[in-house]
N, C-alpha and C. Protein backbone atom coordinates (compact mmCIF):
# COMPACT_ATOMS: atom_id res chain seq x y z
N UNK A 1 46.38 -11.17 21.16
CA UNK A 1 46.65 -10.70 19.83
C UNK A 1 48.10 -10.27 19.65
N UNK A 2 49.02 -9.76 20.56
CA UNK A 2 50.54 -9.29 20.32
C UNK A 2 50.90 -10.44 19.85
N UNK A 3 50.84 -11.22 21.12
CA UNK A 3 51.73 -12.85 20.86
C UNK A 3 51.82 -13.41 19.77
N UNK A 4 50.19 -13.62 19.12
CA UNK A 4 49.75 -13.91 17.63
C UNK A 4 50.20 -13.49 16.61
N UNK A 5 50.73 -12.17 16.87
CA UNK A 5 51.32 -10.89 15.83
C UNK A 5 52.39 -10.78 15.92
N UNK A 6 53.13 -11.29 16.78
CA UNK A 6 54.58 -11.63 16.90
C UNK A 6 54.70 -12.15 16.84
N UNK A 7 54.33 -13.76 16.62
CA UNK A 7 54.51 -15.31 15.85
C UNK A 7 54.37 -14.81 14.31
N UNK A 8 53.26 -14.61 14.27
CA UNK A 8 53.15 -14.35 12.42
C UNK A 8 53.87 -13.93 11.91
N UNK A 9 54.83 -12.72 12.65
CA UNK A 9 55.77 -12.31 11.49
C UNK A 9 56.47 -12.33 11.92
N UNK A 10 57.10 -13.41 13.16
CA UNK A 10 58.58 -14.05 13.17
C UNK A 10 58.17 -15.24 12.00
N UNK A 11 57.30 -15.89 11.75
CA UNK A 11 56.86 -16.99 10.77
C UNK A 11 57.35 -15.84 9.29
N UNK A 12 56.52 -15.32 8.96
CA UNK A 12 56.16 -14.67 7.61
C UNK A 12 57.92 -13.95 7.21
N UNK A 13 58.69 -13.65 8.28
CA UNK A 13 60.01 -12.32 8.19
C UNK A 13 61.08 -13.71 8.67
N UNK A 14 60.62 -14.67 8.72
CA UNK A 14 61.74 -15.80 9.68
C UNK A 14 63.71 -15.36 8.96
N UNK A 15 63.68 -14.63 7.84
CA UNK A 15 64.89 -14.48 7.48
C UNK A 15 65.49 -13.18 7.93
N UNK A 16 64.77 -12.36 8.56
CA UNK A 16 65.17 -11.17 9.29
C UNK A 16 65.55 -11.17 10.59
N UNK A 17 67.14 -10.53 10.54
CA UNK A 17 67.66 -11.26 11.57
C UNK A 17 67.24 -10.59 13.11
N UNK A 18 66.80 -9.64 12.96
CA UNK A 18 66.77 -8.49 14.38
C UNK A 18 65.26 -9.74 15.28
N UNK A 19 64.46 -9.90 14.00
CA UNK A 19 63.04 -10.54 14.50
C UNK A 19 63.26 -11.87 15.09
N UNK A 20 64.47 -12.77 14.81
CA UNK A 20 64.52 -14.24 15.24
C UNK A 20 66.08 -14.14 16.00
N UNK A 21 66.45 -12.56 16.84
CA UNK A 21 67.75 -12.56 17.26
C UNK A 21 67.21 -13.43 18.95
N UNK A 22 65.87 -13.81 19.61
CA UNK A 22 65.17 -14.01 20.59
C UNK A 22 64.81 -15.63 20.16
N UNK A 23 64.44 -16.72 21.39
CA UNK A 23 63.98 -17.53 21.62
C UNK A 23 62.63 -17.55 21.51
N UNK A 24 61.46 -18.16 20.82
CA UNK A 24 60.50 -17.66 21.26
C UNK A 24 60.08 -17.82 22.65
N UNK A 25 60.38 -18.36 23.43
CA UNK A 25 60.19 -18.30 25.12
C UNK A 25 60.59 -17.11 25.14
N UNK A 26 61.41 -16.16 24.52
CA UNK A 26 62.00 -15.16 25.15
C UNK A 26 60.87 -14.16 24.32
N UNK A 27 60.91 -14.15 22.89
CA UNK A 27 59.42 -13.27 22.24
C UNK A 27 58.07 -13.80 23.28
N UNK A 28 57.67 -14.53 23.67
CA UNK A 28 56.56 -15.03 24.24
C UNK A 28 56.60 -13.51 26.00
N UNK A 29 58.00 -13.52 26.71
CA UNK A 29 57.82 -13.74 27.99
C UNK A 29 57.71 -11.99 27.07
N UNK A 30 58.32 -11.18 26.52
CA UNK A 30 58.38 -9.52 25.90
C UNK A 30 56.70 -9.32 25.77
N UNK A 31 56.30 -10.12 25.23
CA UNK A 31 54.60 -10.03 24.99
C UNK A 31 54.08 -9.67 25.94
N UNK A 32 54.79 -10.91 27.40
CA UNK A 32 53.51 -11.15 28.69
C UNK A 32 54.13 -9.79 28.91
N UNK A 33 55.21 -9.04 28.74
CA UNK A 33 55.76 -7.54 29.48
C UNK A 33 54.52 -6.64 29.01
N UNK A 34 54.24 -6.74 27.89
CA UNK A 34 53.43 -5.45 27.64
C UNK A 34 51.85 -5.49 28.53
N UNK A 35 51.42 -6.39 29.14
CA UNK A 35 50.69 -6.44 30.10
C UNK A 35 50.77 -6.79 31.05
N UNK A 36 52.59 -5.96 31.47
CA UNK A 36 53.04 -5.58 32.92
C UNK A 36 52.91 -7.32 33.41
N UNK A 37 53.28 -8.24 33.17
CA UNK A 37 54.11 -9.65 33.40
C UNK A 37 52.48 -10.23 33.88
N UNK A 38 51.13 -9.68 33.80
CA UNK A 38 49.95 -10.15 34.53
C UNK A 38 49.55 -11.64 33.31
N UNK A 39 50.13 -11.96 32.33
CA UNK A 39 49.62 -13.13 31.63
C UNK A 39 49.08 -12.84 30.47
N UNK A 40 48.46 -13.65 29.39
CA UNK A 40 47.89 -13.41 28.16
C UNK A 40 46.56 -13.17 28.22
N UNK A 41 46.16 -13.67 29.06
CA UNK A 41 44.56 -13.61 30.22
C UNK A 41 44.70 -12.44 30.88
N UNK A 42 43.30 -11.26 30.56
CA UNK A 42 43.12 -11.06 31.51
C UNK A 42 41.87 -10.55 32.02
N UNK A 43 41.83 -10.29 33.20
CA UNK A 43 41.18 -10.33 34.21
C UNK A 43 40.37 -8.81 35.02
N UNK A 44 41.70 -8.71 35.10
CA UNK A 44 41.73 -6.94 35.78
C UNK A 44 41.81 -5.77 34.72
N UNK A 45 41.66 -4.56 35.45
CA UNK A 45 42.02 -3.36 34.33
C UNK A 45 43.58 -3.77 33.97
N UNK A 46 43.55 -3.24 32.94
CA UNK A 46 45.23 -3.60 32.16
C UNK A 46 46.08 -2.52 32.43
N UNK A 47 47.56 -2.35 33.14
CA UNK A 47 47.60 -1.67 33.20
C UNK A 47 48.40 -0.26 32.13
N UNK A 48 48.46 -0.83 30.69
CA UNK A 48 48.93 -0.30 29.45
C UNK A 48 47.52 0.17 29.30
N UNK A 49 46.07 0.71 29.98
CA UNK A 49 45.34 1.64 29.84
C UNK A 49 45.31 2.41 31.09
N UNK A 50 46.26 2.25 32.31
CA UNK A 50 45.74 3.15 33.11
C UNK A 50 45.74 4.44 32.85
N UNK A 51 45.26 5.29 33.46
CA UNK A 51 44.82 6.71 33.17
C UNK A 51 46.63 7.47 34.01
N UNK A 52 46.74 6.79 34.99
CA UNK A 52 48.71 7.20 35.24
C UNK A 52 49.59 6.68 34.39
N UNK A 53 50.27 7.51 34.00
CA UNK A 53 50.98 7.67 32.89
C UNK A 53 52.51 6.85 33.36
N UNK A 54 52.80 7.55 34.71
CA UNK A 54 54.17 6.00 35.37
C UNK A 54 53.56 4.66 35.16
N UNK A 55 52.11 4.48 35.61
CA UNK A 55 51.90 3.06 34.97
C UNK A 55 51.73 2.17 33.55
N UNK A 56 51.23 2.80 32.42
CA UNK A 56 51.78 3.10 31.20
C UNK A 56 52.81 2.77 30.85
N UNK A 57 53.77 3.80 31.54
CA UNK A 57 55.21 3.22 30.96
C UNK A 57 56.04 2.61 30.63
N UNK A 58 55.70 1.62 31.58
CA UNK A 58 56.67 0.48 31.04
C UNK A 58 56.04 -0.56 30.25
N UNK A 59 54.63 -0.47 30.33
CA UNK A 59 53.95 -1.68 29.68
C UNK A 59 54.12 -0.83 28.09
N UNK A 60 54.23 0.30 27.63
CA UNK A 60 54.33 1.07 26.58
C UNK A 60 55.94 0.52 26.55
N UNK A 61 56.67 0.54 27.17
CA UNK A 61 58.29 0.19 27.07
C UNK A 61 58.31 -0.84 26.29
N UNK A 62 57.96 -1.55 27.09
CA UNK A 62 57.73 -3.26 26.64
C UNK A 62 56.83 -3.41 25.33
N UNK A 63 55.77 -2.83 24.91
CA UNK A 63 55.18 -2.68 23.20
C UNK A 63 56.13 -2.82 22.70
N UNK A 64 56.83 -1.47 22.83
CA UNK A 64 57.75 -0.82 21.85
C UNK A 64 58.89 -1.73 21.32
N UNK A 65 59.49 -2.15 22.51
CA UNK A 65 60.56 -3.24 22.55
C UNK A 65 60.55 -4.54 21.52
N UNK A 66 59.42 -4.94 21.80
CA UNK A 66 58.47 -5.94 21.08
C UNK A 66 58.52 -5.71 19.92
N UNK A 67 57.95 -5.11 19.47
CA UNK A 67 57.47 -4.24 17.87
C UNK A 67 58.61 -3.58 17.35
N UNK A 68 59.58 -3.47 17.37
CA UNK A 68 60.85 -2.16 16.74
C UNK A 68 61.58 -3.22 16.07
N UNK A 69 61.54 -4.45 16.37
CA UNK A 69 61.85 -5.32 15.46
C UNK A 69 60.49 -5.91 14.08
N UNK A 70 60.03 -5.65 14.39
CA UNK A 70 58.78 -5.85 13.25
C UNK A 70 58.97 -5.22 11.76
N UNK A 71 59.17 -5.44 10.75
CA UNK A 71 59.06 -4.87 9.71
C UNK A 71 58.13 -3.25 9.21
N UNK A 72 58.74 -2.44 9.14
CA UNK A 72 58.14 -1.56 8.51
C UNK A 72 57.45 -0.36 9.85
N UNK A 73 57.80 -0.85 11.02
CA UNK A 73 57.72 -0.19 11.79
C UNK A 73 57.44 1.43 12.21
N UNK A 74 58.81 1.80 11.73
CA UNK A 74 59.35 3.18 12.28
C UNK A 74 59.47 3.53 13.26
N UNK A 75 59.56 2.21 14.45
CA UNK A 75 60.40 2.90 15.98
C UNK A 75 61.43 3.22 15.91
N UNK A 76 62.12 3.83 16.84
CA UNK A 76 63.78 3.75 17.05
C UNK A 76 63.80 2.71 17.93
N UNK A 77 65.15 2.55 17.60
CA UNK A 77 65.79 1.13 18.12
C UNK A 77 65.74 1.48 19.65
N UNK A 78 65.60 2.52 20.12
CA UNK A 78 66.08 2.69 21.72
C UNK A 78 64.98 3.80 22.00
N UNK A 79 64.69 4.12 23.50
CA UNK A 79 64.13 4.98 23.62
C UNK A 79 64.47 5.77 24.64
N UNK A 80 64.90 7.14 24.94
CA UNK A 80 65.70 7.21 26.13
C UNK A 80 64.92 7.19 27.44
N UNK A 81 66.03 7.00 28.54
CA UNK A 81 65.81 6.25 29.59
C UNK A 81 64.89 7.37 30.51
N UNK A 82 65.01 8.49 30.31
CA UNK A 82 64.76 9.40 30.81
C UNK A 82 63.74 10.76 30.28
N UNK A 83 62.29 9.53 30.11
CA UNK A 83 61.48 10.61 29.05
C UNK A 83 60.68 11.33 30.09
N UNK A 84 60.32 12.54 29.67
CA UNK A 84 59.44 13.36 30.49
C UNK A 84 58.04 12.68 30.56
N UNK A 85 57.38 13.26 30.86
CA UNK A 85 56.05 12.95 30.89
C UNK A 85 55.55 13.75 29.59
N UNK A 86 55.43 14.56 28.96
CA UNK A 86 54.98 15.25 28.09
C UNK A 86 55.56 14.63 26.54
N UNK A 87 56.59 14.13 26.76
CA UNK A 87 57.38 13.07 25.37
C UNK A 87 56.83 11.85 25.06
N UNK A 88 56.52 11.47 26.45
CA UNK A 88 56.11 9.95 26.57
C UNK A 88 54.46 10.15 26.18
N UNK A 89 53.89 11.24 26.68
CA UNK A 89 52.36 10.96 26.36
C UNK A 89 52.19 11.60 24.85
N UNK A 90 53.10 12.51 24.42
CA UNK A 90 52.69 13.37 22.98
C UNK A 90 53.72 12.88 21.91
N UNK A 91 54.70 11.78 22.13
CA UNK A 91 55.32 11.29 20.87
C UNK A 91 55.49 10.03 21.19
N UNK A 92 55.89 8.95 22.27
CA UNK A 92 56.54 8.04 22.03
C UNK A 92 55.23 6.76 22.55
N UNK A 93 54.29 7.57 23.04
CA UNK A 93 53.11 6.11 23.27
C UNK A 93 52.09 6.52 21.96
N UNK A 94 51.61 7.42 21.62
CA UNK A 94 51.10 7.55 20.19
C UNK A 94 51.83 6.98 18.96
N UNK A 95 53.00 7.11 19.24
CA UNK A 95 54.18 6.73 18.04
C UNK A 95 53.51 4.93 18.06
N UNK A 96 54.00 4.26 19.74
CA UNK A 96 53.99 3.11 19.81
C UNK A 96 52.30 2.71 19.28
N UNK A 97 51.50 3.20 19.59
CA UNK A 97 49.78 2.60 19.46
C UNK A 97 50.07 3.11 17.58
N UNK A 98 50.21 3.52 17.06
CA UNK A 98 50.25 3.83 15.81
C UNK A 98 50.93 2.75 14.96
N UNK A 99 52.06 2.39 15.46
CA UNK A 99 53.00 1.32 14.74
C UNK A 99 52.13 0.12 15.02
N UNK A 100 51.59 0.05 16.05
CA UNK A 100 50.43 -1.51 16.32
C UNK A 100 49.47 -1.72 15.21
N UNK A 101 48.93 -0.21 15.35
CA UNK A 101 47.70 -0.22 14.40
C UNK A 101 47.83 -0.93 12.85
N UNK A 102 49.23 -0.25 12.39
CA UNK A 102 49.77 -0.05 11.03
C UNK A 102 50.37 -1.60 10.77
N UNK A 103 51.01 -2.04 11.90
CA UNK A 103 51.50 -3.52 11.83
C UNK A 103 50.35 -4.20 11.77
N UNK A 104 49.83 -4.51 12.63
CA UNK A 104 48.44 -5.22 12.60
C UNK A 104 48.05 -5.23 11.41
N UNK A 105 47.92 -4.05 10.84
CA UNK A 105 46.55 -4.09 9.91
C UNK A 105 47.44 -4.56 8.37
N UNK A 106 48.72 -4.42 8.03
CA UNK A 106 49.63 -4.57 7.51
C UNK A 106 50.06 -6.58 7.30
N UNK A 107 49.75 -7.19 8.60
CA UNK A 107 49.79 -8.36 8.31
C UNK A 107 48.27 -9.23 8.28
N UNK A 108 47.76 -8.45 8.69
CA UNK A 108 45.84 -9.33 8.66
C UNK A 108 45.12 -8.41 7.71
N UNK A 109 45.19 -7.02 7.63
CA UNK A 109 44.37 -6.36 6.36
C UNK A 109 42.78 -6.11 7.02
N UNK A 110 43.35 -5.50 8.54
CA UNK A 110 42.09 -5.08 9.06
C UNK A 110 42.58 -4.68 10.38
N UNK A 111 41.93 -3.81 11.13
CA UNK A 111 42.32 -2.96 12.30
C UNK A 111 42.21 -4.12 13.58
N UNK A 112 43.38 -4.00 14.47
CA UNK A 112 43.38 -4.76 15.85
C UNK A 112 41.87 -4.93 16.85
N UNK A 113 41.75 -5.62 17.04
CA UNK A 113 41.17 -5.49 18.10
C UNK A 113 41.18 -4.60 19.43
């Protein structure tokens, strides 16, 4: 569903330049990041639900990254390099699952899967 949701509105936004500044090989490989480089398939626990929050992180990195170019968003363009644990779990991965929700539902007109 990212991949899908990041085609659609590089398709639907194709004149916005931040969204088509990437190859899609290069939007495609940002996607496979958000489930930590394991594929579009999967298989195993994911690890953008583990219950450790270092593991999280970067697959939350990689959302974010993904999505801050998306229309209507409200990420920041950057996120600093050096978030606590208490930032990352009480503003900036709620922030990120929120902007999914809102995007998602914003280009299909119904909540993600």
């Amino acid at each position: 569903e990212v991949l899908a949701t990041d085609m659609a509105y590089r398709q639907r936004f194709s004149g916005k330049q931040d969204l088509m500044a990437h190859s899609t090989f290069d939007r495609r490989t940002m996607a496979t990041a958000v489930w930590a480089g394991a594929g579009l398939v999967q298989y195993q626990e994911l690890p953008i639900i583990s219950p450790d929050w270092n593991v999280r992180l970067p697959c939350i990195r990689a959302f974010h990254r993904l999505m801050r170019d998306w229309p209507n968003t409200l990420l920041p363009h950057m996120l600093p390099s050096d978030l606590s644990k208490e930032e990352f779990v009480n503003k900036v991965e709620p922030d990120t699952w929120d902007a999914w929700n809102q995007a998602y539902y914003d280009l299909f007109a119904r909540a993600p899967p």
